[in-house]
N, C-alpha and C. Protein backbone atom coordinates (compact mmCIF):
# COMPACT_ATOMS: atom_id res chain seq x y z
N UNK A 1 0.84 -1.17 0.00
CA UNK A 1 0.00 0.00 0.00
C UNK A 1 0.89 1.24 0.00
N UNK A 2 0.50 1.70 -0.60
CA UNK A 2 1.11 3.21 -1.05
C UNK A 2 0.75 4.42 0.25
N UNK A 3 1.31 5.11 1.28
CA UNK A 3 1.58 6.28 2.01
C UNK A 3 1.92 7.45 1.95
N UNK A 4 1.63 8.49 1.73
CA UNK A 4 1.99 9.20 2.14
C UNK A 4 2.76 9.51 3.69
N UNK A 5 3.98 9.68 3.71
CA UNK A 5 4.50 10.17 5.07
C UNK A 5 3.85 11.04 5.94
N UNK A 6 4.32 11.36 6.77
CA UNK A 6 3.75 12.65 7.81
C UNK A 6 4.30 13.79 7.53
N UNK A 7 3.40 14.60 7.37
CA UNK A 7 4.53 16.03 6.86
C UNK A 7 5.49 16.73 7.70
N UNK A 8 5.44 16.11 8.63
CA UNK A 8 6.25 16.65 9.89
C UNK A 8 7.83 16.38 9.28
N UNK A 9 7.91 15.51 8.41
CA UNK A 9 9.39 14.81 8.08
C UNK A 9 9.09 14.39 6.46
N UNK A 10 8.97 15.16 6.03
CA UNK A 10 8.80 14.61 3.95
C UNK A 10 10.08 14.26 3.61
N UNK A 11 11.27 14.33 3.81
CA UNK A 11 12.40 13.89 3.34
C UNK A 11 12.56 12.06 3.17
N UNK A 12 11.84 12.15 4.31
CA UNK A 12 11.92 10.64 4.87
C UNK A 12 11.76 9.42 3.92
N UNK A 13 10.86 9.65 2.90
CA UNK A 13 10.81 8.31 1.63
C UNK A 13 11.13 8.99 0.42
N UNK A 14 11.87 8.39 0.00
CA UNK A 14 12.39 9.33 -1.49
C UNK A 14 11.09 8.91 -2.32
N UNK A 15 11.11 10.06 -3.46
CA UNK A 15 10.06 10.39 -4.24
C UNK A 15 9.86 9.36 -4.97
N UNK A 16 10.92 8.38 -5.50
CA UNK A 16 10.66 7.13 -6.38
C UNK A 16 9.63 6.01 -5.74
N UNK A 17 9.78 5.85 -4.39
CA UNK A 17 8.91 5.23 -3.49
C UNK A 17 7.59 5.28 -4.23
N UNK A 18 7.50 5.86 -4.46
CA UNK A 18 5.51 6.51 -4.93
C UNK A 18 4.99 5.59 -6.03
N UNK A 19 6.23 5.15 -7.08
CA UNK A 19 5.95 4.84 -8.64
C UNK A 19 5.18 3.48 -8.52
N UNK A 20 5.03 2.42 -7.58
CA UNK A 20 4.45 1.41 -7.35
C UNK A 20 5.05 0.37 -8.46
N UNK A 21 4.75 -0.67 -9.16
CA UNK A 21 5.00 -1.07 -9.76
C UNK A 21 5.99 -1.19 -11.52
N UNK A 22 6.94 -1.37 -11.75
CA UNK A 22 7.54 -1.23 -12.66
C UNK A 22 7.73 -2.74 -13.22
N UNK A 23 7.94 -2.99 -14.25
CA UNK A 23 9.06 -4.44 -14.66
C UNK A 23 10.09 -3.40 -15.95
N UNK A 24 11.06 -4.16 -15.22
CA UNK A 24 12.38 -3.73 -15.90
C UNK A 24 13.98 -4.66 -16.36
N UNK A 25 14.23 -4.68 -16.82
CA UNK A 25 15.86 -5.12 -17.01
C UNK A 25 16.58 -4.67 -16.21
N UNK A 26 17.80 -5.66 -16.17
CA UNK A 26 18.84 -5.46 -14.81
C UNK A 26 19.33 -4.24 -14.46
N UNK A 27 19.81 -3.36 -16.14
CA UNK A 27 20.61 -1.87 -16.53
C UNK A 27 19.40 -1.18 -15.92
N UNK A 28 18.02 -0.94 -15.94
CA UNK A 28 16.95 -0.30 -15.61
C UNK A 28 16.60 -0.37 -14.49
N UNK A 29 16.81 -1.65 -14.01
CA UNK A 29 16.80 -1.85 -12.30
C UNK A 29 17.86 -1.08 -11.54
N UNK A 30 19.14 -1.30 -11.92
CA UNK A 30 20.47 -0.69 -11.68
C UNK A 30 20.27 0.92 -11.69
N UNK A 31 19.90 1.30 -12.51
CA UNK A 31 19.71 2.63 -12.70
C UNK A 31 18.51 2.97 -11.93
N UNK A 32 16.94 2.28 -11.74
CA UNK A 32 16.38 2.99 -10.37
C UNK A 32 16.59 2.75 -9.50
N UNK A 33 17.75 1.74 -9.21
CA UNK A 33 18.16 2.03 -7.68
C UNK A 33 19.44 3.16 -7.44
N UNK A 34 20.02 3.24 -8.53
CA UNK A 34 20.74 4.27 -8.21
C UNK A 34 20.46 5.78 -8.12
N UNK A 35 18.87 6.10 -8.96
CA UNK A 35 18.57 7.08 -8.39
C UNK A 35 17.42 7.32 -7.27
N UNK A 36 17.45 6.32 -6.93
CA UNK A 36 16.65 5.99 -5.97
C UNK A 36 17.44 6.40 -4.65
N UNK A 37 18.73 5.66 -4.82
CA UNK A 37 19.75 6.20 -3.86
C UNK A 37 20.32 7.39 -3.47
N UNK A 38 20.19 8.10 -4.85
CA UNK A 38 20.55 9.61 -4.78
C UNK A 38 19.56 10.32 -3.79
N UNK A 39 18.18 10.37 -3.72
CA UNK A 39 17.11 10.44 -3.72
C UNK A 39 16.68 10.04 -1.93
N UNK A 40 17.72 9.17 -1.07
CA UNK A 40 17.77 9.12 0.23
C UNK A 40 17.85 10.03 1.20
N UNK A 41 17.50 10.02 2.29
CA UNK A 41 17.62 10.62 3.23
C UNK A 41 17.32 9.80 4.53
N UNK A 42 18.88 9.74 5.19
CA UNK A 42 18.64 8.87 6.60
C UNK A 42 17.84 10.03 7.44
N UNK A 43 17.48 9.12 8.34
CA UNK A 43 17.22 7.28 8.82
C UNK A 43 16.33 7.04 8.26
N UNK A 44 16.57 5.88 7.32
CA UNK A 44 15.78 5.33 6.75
C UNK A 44 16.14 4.03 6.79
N UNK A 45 15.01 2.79 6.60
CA UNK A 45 14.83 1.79 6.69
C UNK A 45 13.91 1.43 5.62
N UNK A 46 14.89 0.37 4.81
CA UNK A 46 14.48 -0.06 3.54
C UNK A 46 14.36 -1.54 3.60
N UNK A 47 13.55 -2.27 3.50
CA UNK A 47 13.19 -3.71 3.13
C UNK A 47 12.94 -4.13 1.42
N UNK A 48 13.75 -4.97 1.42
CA UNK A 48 14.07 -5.94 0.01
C UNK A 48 13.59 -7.25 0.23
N UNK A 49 12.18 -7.44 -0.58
CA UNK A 49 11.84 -8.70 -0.82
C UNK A 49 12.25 -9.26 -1.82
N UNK A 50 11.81 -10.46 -2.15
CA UNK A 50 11.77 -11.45 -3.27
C UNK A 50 12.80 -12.79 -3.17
N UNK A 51 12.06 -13.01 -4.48
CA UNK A 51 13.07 -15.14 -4.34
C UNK A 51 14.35 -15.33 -4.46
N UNK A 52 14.87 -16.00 -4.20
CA UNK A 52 16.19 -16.23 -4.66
C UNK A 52 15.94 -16.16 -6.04
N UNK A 53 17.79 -15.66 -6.49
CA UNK A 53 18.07 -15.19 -7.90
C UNK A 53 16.84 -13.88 -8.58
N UNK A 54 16.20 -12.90 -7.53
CA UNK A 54 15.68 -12.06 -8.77
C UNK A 54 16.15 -10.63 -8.30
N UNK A 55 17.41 -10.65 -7.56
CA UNK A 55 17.68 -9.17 -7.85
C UNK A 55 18.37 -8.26 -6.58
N UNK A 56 17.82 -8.92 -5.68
CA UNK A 56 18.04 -8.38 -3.97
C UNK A 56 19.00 -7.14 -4.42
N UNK A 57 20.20 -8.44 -4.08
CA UNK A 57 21.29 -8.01 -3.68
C UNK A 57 22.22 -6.31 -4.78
N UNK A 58 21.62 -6.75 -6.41
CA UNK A 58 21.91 -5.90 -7.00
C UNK A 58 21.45 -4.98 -6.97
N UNK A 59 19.89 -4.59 -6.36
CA UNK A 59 19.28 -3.41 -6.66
C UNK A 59 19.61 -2.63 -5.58
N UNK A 60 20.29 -3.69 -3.92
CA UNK A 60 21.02 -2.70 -3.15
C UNK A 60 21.79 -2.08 -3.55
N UNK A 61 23.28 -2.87 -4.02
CA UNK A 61 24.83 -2.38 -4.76
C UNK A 61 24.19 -0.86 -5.51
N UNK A 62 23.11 -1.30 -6.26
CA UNK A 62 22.41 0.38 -6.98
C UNK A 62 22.19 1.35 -6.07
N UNK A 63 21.61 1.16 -5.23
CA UNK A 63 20.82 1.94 -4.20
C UNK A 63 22.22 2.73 -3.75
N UNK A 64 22.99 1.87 -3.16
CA UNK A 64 24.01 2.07 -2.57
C UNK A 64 25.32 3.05 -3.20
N UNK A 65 25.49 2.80 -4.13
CA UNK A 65 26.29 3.56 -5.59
C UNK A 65 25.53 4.82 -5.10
N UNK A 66 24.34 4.94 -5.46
CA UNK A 66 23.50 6.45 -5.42
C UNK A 66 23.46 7.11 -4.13
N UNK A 67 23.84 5.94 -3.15
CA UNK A 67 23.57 7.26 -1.86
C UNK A 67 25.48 7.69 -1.52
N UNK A 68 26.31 7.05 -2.11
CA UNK A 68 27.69 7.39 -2.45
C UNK A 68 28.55 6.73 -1.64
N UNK A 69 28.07 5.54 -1.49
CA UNK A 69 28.91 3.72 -1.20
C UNK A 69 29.88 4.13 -2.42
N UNK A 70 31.19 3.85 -1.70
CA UNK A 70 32.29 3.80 -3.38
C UNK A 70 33.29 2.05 -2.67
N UNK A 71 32.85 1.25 -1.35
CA UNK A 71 33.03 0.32 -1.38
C UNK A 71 32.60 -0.50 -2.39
N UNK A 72 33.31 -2.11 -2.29
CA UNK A 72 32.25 -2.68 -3.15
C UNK A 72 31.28 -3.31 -2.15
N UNK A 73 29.74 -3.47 -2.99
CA UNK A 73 28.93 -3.97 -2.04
C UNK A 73 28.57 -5.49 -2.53
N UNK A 74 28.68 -6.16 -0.97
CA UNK A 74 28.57 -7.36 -1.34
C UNK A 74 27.64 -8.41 -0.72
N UNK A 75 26.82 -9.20 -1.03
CA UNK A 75 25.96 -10.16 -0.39
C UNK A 75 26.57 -10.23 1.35
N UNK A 76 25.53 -9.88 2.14
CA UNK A 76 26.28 -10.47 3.46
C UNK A 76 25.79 -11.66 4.35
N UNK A 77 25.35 -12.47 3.08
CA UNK A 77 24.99 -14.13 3.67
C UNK A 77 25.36 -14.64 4.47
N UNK A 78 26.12 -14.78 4.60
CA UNK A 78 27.33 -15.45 5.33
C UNK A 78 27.28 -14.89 7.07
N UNK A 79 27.86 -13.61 6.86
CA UNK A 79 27.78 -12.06 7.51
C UNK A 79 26.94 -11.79 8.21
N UNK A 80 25.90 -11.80 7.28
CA UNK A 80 24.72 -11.32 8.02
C UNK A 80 24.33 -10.01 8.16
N UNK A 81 25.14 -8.67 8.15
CA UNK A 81 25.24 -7.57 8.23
C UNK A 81 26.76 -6.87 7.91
N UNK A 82 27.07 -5.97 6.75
CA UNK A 82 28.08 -5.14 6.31
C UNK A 82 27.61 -4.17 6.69
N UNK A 83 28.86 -3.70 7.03
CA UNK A 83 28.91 -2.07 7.28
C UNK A 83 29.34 -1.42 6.32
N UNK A 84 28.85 0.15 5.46
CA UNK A 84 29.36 0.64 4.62
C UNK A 84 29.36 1.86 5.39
N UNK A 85 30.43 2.88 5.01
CA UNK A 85 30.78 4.29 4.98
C UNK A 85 30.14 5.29 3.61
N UNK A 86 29.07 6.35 3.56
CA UNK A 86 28.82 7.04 3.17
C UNK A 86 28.87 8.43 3.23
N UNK A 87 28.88 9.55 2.71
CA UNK A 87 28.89 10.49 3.39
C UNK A 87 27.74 11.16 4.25
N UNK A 88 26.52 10.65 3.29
CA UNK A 88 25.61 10.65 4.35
C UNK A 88 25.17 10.45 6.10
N UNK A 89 25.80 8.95 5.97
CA UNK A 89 25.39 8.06 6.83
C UNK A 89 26.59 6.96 7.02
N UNK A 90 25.93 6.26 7.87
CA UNK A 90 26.90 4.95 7.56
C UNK A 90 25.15 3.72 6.58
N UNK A 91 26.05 2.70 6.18
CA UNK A 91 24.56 2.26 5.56
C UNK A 91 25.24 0.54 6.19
N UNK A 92 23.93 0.52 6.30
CA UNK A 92 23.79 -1.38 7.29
C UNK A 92 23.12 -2.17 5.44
N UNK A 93 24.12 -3.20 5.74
CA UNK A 93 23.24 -4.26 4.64
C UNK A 93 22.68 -5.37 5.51
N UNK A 94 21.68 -5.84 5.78
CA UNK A 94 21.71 -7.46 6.45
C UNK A 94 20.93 -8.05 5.38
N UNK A 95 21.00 -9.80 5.19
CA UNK A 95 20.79 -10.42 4.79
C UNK A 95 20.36 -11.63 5.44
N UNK A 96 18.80 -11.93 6.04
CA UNK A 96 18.65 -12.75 6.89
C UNK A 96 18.34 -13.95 6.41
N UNK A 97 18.44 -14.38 5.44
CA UNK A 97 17.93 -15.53 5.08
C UNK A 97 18.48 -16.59 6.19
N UNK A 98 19.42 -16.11 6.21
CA UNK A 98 20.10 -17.55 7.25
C UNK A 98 19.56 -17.48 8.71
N UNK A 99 19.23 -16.90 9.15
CA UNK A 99 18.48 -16.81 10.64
C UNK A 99 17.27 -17.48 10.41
N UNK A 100 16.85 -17.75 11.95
CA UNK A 100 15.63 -18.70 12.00
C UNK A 100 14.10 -18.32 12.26
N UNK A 101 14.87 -16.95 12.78
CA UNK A 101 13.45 -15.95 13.12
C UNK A 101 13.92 -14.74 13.71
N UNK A 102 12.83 -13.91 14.17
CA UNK A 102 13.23 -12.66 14.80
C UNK A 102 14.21 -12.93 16.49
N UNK A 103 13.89 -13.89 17.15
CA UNK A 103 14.65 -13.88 18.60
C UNK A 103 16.43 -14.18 18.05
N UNK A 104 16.49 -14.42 17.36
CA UNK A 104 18.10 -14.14 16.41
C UNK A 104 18.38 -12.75 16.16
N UNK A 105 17.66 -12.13 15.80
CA UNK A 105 17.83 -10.48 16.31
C UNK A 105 19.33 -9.97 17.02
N UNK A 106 18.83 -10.38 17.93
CA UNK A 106 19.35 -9.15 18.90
C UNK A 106 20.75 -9.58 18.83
N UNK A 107 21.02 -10.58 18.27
CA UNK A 107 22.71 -10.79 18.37
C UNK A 107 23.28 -10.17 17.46
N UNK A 108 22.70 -9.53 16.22
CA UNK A 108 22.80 -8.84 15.04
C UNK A 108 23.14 -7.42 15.01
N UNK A 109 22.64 -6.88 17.04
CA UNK A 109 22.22 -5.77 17.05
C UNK A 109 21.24 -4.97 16.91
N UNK A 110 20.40 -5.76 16.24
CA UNK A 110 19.15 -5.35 15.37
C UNK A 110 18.59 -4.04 16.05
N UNK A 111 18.62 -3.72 17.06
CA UNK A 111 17.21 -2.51 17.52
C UNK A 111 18.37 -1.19 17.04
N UNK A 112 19.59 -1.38 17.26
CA UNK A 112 20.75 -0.18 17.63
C UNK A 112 20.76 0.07 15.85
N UNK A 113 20.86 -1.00 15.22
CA UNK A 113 20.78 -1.04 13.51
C UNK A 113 19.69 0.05 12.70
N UNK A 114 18.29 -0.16 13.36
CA UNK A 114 17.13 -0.09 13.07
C UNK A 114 16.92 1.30 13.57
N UNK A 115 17.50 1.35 14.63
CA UNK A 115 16.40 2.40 15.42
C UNK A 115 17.93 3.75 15.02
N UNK A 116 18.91 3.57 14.41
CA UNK A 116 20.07 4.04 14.35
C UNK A 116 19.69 5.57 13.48
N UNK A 117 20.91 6.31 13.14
CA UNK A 117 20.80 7.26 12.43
C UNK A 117 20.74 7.26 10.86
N UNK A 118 21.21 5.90 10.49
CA UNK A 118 21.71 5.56 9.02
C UNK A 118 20.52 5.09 7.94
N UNK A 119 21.65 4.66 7.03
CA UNK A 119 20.35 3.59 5.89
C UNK A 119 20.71 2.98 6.08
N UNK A 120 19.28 1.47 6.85
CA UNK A 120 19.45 0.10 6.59
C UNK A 120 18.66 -0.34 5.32
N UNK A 121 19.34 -1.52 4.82
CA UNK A 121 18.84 -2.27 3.53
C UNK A 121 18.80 -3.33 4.23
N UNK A 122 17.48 -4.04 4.75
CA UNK A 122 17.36 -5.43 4.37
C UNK A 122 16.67 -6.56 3.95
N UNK A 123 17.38 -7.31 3.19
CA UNK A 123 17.34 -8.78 2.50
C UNK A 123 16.90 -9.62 3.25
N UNK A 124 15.74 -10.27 3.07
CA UNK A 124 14.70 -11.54 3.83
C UNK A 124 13.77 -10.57 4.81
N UNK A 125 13.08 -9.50 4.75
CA UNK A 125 12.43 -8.87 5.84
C UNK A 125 11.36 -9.63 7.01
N UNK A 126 10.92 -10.30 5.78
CA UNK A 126 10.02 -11.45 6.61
C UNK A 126 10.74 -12.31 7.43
N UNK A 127 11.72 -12.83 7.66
CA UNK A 127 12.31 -13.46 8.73
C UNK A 127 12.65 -12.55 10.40
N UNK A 128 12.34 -10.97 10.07
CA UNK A 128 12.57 -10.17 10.92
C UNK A 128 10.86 -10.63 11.86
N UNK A 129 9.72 -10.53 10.92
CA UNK A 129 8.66 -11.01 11.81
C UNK A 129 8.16 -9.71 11.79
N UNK A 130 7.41 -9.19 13.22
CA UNK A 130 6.88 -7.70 13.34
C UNK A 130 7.96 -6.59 14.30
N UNK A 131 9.16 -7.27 13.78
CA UNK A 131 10.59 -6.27 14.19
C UNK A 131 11.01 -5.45 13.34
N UNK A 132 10.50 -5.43 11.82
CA UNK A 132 10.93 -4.28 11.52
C UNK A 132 10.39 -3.50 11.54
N UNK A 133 10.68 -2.23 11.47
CA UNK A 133 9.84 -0.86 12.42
C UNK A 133 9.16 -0.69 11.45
N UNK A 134 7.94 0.60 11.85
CA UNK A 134 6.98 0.80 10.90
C UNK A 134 7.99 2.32 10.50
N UNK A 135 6.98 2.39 9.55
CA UNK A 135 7.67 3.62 8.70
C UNK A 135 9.04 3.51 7.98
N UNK A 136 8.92 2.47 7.04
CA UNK A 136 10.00 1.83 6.23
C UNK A 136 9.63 1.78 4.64
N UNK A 137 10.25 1.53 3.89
CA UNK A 137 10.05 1.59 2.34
C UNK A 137 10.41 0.64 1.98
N UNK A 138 9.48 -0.19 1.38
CA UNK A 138 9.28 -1.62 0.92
C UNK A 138 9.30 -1.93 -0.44
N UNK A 139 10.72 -2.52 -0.78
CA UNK A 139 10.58 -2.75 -2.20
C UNK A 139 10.42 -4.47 -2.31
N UNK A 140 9.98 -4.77 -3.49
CA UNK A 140 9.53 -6.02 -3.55
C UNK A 140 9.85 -6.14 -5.51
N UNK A 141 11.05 -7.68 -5.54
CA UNK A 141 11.24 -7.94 -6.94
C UNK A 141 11.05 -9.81 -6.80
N UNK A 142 9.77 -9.53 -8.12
CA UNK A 142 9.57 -10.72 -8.63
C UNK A 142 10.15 -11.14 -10.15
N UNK A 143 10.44 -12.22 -10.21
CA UNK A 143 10.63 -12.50 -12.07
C UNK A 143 9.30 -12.57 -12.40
N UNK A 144 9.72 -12.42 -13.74
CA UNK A 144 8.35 -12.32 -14.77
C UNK A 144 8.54 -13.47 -15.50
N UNK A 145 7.47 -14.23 -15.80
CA UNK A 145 7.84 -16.09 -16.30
C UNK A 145 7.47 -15.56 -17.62
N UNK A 146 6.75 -14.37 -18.28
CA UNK A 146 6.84 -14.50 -19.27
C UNK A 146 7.92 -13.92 -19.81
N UNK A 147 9.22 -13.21 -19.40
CA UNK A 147 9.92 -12.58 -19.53
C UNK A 147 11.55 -12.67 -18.63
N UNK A 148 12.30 -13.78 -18.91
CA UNK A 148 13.13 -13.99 -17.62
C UNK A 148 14.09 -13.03 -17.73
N UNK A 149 14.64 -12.09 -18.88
CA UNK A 149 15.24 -10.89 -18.25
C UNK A 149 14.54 -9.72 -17.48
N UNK A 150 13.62 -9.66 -16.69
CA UNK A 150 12.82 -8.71 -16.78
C UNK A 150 12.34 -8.85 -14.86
N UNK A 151 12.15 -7.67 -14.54
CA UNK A 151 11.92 -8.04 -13.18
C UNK A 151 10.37 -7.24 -12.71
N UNK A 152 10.12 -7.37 -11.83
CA UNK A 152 8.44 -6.65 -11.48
C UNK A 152 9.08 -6.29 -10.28
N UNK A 153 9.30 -4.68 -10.26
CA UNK A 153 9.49 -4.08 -9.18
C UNK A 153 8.08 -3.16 -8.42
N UNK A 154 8.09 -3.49 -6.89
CA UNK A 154 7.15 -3.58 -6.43
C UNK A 154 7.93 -2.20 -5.36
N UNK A 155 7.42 -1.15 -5.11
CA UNK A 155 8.04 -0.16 -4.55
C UNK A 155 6.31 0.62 -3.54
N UNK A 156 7.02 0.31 -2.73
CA UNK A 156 5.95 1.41 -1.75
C UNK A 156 5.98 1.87 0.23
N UNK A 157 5.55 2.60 0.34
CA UNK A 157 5.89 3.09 1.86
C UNK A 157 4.57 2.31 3.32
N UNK A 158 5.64 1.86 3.91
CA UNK A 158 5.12 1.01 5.12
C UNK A 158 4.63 1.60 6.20
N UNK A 159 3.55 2.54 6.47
CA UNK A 159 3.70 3.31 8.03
C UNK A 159 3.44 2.13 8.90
């Protein structure tokens, strides 16, 4: 569902948030996350859905490029959470697939992550449960079966 923010704080979801649905190619994906990224303003808290293999991780690396990550960004499977340096902010990646549920949390840090000054991005949101905070921006990428270069980007604001 699509939000409007509180006007008390409009900076808070970048304007691309709004566009709801797109399908696009990887270069097109790449490119709205990178101006998507430009387009940030911490604290913000961003959730990345979808299946394995349709995109997660790249449309962060975009995101990330645009808010002026000049690390490289990389899956933090393994990890679980990278730290990047921006000038903005600092920016949190987590990647929960590998956790079992939200009481795995807190070893992650999770509230200090979340509730922090920065941009978090994360990968598997649904494994967080009803821990990730409200007032977050929810992107969501599916493949398209009639189209396997092609992705269905699902973009909208969580109060």
């Amino acid at each position: 569902m699509n939000r409007v923010p509180p006007a008390a704080h409009p900076p808070l979801v970048p304007p691309l948030a709004q566009h709801g649905a797109l399908a696009m190619r990887e270069e097109e994906l790449r490119d709205w996350g990178h101006r998507f990224g430009r387009s940030t303003h911490p604290p913000l808290v961003i959730t990345v859905a979808g299946e394995l293999g349709a995109g997660k991780t790249t449309l962060i690396q975009a995101i990330c490029g645009g808010y002026g990550v000049i690390e490289d960004v990389t899956s933090p499977t393994f990890g679980l959470v990278h730290e990047y340096r921006a000038p903005r902010s600092t920016v949190y990646h987590l990647d929960l697939y590998r956790i079992d549920g939200p009481h795995q949390l807190d070893a992650l840090g999770w509230d200090e992550i979340v509730g922090g000054a920065g941009l978090v991005l994360i990968e598997w949101p649904e494994r967080a449960g009803n821990r990730v905070p409200t007032g977050h921006v929810t992107l969501s990428l599916q493949h398209l079966p009639s189209d396997p270069d092609r992705r269905l980007l699902y973009a909208g604001w969580h109060a």
